[in-house]
Protein backbone atom coordinates (compact mmCIF):
# COMPACT_ATOMS: atom_id res chain seq x y z
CA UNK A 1 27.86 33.99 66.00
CA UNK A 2 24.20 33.22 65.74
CA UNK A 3 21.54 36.00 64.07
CA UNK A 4 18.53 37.31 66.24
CA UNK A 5 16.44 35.57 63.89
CA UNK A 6 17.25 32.16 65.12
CA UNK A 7 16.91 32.47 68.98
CA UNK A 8 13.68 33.91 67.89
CA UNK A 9 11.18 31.92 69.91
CA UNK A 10 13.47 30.17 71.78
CA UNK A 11 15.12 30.53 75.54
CA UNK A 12 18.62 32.55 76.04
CA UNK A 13 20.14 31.55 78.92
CA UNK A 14 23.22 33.76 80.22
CA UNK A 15 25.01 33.77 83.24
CA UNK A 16 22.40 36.08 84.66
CA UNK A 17 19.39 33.50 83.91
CA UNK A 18 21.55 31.03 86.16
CA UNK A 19 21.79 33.32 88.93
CA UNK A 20 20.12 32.15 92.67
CA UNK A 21 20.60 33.65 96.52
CA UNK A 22 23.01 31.15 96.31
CA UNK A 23 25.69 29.24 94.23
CA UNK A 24 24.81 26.65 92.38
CA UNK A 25 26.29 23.17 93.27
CA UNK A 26 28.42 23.86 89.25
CA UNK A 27 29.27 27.46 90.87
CA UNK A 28 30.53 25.82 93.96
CA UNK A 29 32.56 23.13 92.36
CA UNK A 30 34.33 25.89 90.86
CA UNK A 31 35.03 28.06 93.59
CA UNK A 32 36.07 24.88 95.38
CA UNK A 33 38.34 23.99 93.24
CA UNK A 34 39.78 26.55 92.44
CA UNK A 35 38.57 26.45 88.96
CA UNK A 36 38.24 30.66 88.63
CA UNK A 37 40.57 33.29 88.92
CA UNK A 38 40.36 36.92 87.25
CA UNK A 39 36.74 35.47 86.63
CA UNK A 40 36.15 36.92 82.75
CA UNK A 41 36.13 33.38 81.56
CA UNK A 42 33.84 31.44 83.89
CA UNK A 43 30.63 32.54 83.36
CA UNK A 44 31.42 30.85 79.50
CA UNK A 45 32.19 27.84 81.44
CA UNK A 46 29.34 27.57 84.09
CA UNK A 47 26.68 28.31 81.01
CA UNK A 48 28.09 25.04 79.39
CA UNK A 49 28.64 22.66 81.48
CA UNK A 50 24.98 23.75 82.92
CA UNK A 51 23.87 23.16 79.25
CA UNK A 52 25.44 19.86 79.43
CA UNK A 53 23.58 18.85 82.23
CA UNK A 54 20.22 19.79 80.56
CA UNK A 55 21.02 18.08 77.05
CA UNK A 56 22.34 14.50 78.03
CA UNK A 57 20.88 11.46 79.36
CA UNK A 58 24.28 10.60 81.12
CA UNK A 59 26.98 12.27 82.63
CA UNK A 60 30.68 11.18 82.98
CA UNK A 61 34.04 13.73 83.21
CA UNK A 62 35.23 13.35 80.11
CA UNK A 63 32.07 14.14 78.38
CA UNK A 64 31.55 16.84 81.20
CA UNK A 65 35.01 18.71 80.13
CA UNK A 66 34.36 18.28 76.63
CA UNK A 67 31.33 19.74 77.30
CA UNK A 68 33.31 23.44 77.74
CA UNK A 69 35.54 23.01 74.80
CA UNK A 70 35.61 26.76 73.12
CA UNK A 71 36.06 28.40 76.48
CA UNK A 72 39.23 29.56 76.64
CA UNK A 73 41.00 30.60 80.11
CA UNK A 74 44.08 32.25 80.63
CA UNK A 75 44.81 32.29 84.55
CA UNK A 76 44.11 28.91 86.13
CA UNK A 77 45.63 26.54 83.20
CA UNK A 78 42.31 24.41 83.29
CA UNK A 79 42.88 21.78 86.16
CA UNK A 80 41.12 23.81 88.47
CA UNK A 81 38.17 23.74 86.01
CA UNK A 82 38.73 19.94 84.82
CA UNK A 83 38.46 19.13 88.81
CA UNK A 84 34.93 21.04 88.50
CA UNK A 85 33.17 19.18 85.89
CA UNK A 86 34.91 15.96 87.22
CA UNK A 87 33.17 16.82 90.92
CA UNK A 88 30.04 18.02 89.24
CA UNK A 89 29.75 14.47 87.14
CA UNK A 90 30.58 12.69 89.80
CA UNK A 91 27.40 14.07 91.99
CA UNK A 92 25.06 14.45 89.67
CA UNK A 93 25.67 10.88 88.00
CA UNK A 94 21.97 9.29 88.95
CA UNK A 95 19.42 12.36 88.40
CA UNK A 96 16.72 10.86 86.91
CA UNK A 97 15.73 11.79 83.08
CA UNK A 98 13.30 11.80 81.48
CA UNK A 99 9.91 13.72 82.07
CA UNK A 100 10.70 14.58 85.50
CA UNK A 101 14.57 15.93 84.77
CA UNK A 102 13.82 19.11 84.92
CA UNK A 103 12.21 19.07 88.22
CA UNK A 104 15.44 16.82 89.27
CA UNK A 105 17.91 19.75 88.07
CA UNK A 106 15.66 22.50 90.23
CA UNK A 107 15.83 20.38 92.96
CA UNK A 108 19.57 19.86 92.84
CA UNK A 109 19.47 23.44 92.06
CA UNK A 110 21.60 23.51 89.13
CA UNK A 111 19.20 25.19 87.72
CA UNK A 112 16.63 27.78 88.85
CA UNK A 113 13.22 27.33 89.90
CA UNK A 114 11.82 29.16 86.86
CA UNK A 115 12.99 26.77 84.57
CA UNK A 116 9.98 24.66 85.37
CA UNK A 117 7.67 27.30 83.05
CA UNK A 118 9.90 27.88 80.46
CA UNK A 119 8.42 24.78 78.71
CA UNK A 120 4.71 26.07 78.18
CA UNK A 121 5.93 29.17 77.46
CA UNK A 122 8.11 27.67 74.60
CA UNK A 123 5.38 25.75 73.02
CA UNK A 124 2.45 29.15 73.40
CA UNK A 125 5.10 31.54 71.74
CA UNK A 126 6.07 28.56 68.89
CA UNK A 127 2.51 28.11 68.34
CA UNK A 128 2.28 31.79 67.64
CA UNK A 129 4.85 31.57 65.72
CA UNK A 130 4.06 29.64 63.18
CA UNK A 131 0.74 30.58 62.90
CA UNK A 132 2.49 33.97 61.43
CA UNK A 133 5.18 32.30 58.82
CA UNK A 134 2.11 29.82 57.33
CA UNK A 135 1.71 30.79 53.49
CA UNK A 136 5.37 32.80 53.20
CA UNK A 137 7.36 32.01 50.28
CA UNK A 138 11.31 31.43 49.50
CA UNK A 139 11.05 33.59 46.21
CA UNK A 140 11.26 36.63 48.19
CA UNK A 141 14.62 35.64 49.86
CA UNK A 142 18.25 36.44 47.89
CA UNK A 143 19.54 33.69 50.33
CA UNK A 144 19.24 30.09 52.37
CA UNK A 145 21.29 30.42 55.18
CA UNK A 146 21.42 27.37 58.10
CA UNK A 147 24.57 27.44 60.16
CA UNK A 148 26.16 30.53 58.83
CA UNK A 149 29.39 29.51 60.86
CA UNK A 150 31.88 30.58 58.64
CA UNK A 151 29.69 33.29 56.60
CA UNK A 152 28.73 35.76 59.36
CA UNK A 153 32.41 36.32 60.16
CA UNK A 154 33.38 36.68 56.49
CA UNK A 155 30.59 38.60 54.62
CA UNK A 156 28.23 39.64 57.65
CA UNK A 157 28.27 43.28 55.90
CA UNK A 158 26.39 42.16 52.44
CA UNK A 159 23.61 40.08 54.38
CA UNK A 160 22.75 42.94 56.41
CA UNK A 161 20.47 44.92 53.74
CA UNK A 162 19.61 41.31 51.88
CA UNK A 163 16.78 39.26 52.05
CA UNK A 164 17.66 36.13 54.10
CA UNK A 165 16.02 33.03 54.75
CA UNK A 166 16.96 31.34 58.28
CA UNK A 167 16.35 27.72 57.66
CA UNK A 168 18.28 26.15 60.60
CA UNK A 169 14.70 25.00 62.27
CA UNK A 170 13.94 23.50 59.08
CA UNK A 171 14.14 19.68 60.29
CA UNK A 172 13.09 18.44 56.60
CA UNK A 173 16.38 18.82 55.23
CA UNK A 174 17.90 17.34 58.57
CA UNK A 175 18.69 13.78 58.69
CA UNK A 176 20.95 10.28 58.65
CA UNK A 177 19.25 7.65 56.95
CA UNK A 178 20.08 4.29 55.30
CA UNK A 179 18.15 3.59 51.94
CA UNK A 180 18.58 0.89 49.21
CA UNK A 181 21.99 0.21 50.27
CA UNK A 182 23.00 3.96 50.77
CA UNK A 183 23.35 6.37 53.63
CA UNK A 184 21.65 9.74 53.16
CA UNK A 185 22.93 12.42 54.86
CA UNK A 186 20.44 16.19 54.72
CA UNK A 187 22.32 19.29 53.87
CA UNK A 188 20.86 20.90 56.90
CA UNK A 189 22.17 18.05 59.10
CA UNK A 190 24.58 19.69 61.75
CA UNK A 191 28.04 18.32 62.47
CA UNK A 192 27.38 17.69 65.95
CA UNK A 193 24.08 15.32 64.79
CA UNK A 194 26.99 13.68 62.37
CA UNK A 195 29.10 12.83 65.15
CA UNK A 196 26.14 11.51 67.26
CA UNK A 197 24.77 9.61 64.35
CA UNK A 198 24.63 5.75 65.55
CA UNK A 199 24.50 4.97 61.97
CA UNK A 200 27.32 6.20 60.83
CA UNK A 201 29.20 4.40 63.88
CA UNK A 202 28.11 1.03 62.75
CA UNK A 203 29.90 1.55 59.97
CA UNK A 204 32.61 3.45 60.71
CA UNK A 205 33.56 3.65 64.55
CA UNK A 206 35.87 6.21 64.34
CA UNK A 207 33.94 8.59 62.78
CA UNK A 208 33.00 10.52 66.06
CA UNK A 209 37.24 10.89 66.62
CA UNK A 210 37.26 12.38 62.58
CA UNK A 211 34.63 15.08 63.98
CA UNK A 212 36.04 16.37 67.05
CA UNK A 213 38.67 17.63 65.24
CA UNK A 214 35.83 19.95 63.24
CA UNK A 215 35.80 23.51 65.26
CA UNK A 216 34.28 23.60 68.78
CA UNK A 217 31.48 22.15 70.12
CA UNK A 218 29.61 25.58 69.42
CA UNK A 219 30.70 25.51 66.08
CA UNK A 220 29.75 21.50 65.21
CA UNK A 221 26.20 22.23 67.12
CA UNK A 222 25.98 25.14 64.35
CA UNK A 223 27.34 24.46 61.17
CA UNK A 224 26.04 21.84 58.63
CA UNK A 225 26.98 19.32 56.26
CA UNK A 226 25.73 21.01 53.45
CA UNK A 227 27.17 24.49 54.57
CA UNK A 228 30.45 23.09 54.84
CA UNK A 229 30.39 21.57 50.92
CA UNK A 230 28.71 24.76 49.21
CA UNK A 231 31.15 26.85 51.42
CA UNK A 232 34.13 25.60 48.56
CA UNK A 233 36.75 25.58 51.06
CA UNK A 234 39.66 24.06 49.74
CA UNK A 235 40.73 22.71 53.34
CA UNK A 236 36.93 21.55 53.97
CA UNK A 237 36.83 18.62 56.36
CA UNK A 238 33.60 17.47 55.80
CA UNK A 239 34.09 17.83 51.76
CA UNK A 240 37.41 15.73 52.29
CA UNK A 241 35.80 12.93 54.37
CA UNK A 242 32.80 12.97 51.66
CA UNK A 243 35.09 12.83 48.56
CA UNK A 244 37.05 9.83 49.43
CA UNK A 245 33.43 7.82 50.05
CA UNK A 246 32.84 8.76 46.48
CA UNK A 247 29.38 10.91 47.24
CA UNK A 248 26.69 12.19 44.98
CA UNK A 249 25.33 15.89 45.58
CA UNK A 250 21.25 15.74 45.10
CA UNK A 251 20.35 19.29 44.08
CA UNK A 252 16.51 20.69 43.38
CA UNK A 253 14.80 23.62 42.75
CA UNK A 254 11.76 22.85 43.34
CA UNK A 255 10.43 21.78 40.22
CA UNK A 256 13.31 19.03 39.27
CA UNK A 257 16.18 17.28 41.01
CA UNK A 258 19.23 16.05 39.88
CA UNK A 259 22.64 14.57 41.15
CA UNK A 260 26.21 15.38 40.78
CA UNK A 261 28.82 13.25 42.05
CA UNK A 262 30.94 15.60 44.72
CA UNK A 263 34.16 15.48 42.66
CA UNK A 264 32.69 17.04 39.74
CA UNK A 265 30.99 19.47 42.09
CA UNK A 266 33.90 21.71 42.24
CA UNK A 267 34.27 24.25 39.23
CA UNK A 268 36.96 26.07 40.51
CA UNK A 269 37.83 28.42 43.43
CA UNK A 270 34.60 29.24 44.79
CA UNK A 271 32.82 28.12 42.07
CA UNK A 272 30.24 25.66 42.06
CA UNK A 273 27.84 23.47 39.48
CA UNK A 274 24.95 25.22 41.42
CA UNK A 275 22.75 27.69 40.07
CA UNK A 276 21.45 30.55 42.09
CA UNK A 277 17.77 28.94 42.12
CA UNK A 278 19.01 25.41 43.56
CA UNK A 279 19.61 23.97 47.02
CA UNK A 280 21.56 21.13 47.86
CA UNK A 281 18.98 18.60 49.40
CA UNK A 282 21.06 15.91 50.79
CA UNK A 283 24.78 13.63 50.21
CA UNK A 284 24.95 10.15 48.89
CA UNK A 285 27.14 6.99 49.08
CA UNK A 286 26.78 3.32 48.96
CA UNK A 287 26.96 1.72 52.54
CA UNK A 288 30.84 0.37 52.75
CA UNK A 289 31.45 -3.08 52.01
CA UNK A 290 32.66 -5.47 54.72
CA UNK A 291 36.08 -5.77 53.31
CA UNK A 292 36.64 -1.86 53.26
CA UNK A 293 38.68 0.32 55.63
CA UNK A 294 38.17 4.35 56.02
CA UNK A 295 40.61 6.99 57.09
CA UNK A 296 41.19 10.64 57.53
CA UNK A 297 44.24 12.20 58.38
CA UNK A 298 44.31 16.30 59.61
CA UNK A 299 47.59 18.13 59.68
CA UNK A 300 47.06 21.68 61.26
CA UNK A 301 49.30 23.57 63.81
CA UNK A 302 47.14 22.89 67.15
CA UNK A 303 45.12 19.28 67.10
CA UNK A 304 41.98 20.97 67.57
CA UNK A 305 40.16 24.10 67.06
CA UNK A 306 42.45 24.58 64.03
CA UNK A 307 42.35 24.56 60.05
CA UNK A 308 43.60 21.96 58.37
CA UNK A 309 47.07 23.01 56.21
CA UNK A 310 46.57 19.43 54.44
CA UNK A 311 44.04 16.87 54.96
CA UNK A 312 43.43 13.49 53.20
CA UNK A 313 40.53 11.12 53.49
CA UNK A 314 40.99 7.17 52.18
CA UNK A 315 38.11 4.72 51.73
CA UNK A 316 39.98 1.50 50.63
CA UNK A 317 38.57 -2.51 50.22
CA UNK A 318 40.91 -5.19 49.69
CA UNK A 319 40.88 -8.83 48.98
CA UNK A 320 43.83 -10.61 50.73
CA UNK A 321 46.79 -8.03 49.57
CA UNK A 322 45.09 -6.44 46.21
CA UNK A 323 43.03 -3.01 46.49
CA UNK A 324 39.71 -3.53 44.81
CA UNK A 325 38.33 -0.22 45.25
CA UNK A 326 39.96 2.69 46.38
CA UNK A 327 39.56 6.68 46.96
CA UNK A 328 41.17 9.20 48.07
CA UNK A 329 41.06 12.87 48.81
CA UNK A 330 43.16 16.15 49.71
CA UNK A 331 42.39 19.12 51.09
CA UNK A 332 44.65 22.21 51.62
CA UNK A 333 46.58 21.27 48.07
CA UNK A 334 44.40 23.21 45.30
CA UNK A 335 42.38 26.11 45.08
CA UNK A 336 39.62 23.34 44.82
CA UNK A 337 38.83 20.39 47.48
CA UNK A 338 40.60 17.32 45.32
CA UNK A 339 39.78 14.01 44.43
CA UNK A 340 43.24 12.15 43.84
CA UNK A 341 41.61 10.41 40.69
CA UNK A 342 45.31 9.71 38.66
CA UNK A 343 46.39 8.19 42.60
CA UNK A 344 43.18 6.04 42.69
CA UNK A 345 43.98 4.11 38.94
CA UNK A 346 47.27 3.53 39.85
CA UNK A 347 46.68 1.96 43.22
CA UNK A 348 43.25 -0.02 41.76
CA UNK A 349 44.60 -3.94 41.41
CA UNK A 350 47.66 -3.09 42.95
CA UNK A 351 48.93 -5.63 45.70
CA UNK A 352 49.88 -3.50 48.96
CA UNK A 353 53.59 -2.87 49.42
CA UNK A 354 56.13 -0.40 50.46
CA UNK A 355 57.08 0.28 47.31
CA UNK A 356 53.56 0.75 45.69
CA UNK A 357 52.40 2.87 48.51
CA UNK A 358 55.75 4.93 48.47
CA UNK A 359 54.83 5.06 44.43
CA UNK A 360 51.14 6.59 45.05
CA UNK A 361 52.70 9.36 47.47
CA UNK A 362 54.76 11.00 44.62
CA UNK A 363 51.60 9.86 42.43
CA UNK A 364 49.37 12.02 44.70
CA UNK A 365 52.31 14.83 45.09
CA UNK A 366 51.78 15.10 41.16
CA UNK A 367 48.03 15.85 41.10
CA UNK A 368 48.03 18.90 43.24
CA UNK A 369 49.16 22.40 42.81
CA UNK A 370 49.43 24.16 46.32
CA UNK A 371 50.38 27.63 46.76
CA UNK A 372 52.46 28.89 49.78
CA UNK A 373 50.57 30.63 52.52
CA UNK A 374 50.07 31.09 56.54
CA UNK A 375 49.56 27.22 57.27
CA UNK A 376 52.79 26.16 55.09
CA UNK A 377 55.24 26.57 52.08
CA UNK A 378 54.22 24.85 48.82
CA UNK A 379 56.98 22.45 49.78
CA UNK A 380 55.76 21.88 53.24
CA UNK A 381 52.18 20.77 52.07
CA UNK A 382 53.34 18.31 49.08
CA UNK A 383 55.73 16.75 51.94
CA UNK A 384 52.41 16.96 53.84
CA UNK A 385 50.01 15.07 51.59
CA UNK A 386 52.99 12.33 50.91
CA UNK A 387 53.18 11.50 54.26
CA UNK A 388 49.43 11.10 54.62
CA UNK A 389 49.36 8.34 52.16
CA UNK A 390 51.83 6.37 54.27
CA UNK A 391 49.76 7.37 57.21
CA UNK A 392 46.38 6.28 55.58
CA UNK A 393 48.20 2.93 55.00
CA UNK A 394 50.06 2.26 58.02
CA UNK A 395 46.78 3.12 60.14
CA UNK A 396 44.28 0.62 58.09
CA UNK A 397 47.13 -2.29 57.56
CA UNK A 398 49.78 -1.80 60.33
CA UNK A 399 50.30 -5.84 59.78
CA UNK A 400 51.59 -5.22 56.32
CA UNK A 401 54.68 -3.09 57.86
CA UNK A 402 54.31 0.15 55.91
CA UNK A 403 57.09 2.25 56.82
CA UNK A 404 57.89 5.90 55.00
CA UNK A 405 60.63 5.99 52.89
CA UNK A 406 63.30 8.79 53.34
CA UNK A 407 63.69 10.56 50.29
């Protein structure tokens, strides 16, 4: 769900906009192959893998099916439609980028001829546009709203008489930066720029295959860093990941700034150290150490598109065997996003063993207090978080021979 407000000078495409005399070289693959049936589905699927085509510098399959994740089609089980982004990747491999891609994509027609105005028109109406919000202020708005993934489905009915401010085009508060031995990470930062972030990939490569397990592409192109923290969820992913790297919140408003470290952020359900006149600016932590190891482990009944019942996030460095710095998270456990504190000062100096690992599971299985509900029994998620220690262990040291234990 998006608001008016934020297409507001900006170009919808729908399935009409994409409409020629004839099919489209994406439309073809699909009839080709067989990749549309009762037909309710595809125009969702031609939109985005046309998108995908405009946004990227390369094209490959893979990236070319992922590009339609969300869509969801119940008639051709998909390997009609896989075979039509493969064939569409495959021909469209060399258009040139750049200033002239555009006028490539008309000319291979997967895209109309109009597109080639829609540019100047963009940058006339933006000019206009902010030409008109020049001089308005934020005291007039009850709230700050970016991605709004999660809070137009739940409360849409009290923001539609209140005064809201759409800050989603507000690049300020959007960014990945390394300073003075930190990473910085802007609250307005979306999860999709996360994922894409070559810093964060230097130092941790598998953070793009943490991500894609965050919603739909939609949804990660949407919803923010920030957004996802202030939201409280218990089972937040991007809280979990940012608990176990031990981050500070930087709050202002507007006349002073201070900093709260994330697992202190958490008052209770829902509840926040925020006060109505502050904004979460950006996320802190210290750039890992070259001895350290991250994971994060995501139980949830379908791999993707799916809430987590439990998750757990590790951030461990070693020397030789001992742990000399460790944290750890869990999500799904609490009414509040946890930081397994009581499991961190056991395992700190600790030399890494079966038995010392199988020790911080029932450790960890202490700390929380999970209710049952639709993603598990009480049982079920303590069994849950257990096993996740073993798995954070057997993932980062699989030469140390970390088995579970049966109990």
């Amino acid at each position: 769900l998006m608001p008016l407000g934020d297409v507001h000078g900006k170009h919808v495409v729908t399935i009409e906009g994409l409409n020629s005399d004839e099919l489209s070289p994406i439309q073809s693959a699909f009839v080709d192959e067989g990749g549309t049936q009762c037909g309710f589905c595809t125009p969702g699927f031609i939109v985005s893998l046309t998108g995908y085509f405009l946004i990227n510098q390369n094209y490959n399959a893979l990236d070319a099916i992922d590009s339609m994740n969300g869509n969801i089609c119940r008639c051709t089980g998909y390997s009609g439609i896989k075979r039509a982004a493969e064939r569409a990747a495959a021909s469209f491999d060399s258009i040139q980028n750049g200033d002239y891609k555009f006028d490539n994509l008309i000319t291979a027609q997967i895209i109309p001829n109009y597109f080639s105005g829609i540019k100047k028109r963009l940058i006339d109406l933006n000019k206009k546009l902010r030409s008109e919000i020049v001089g308005k202020s934020n005291d007039q708005f009850e709230f700050l709203i970016s991605g709004g993934t999660d809070l137009y489905v739940q409360k849409w009915e009290s923001l539609i008489n209140s005064q809201v401010n759409l800050i989603s085009s507000y690049k300020k508060l959007s960014f990945v930066e390394e300073v003075n031995g930190e990473i910085h990470i802007g609250s307005t930062t979306t999860i999709a720029e996360l994922e894409q972030s070559q810093l964060m990939k230097k130092y941790f490569p598998e953070f793009p295959n943490y991500l894609i397990l965050f919603g739909s592409i939609p949804i990660r192109n949407r919803a923010t860093v920030g957004g996802n923290i202030v939201n409280a969820s218990p089972i937040g992913d991007m809280t979990n990941i940012l608990l176990a790297l031990d981050s500070n919140v930087h709050i202002t408003n507007g006349k002073s700034e201070r900093q709260v470290p994330l697992k202190n952020f958490f008052k209770g359900y829902k509840t926040l150290d925020l006060d109505k006149n502050e904004l979460v600016e950006y996320f802190s932590f210290q750039i890992p150490e070259k001895n350290s190891r991250f994971n994060f482990e995501k139980v949830s009944k379908r791999t993707y598109l799916d809430i987590a019942s439990v998750n757990s996030s590790m951030y461990i460095e070693v020397n030789g065997e001992q742990i000399t710095e460790i944290h750890l998270s869990a999500g799904g456990v609490a009414p509040i996003p946890m930081y397994l504190a009581k499991t961190r000062n056991y395992l700190l100096g600790k030399s890494i063993s079966e038995n010392v690992v199988a020790e911080a599971g029932e450790i960890a299985v202490s700390e929380i207090s999970p209710i049952s509900d639709a993603r598990g029994s009480a049982e079920y998620k303590s069994l849950l978080l257990r096993q996740l220690i073993f798995a954070h262990f057997f993932k980062l040291f699989p030469e140390n021979k970390i088995f579970e234990i049966s109990y």
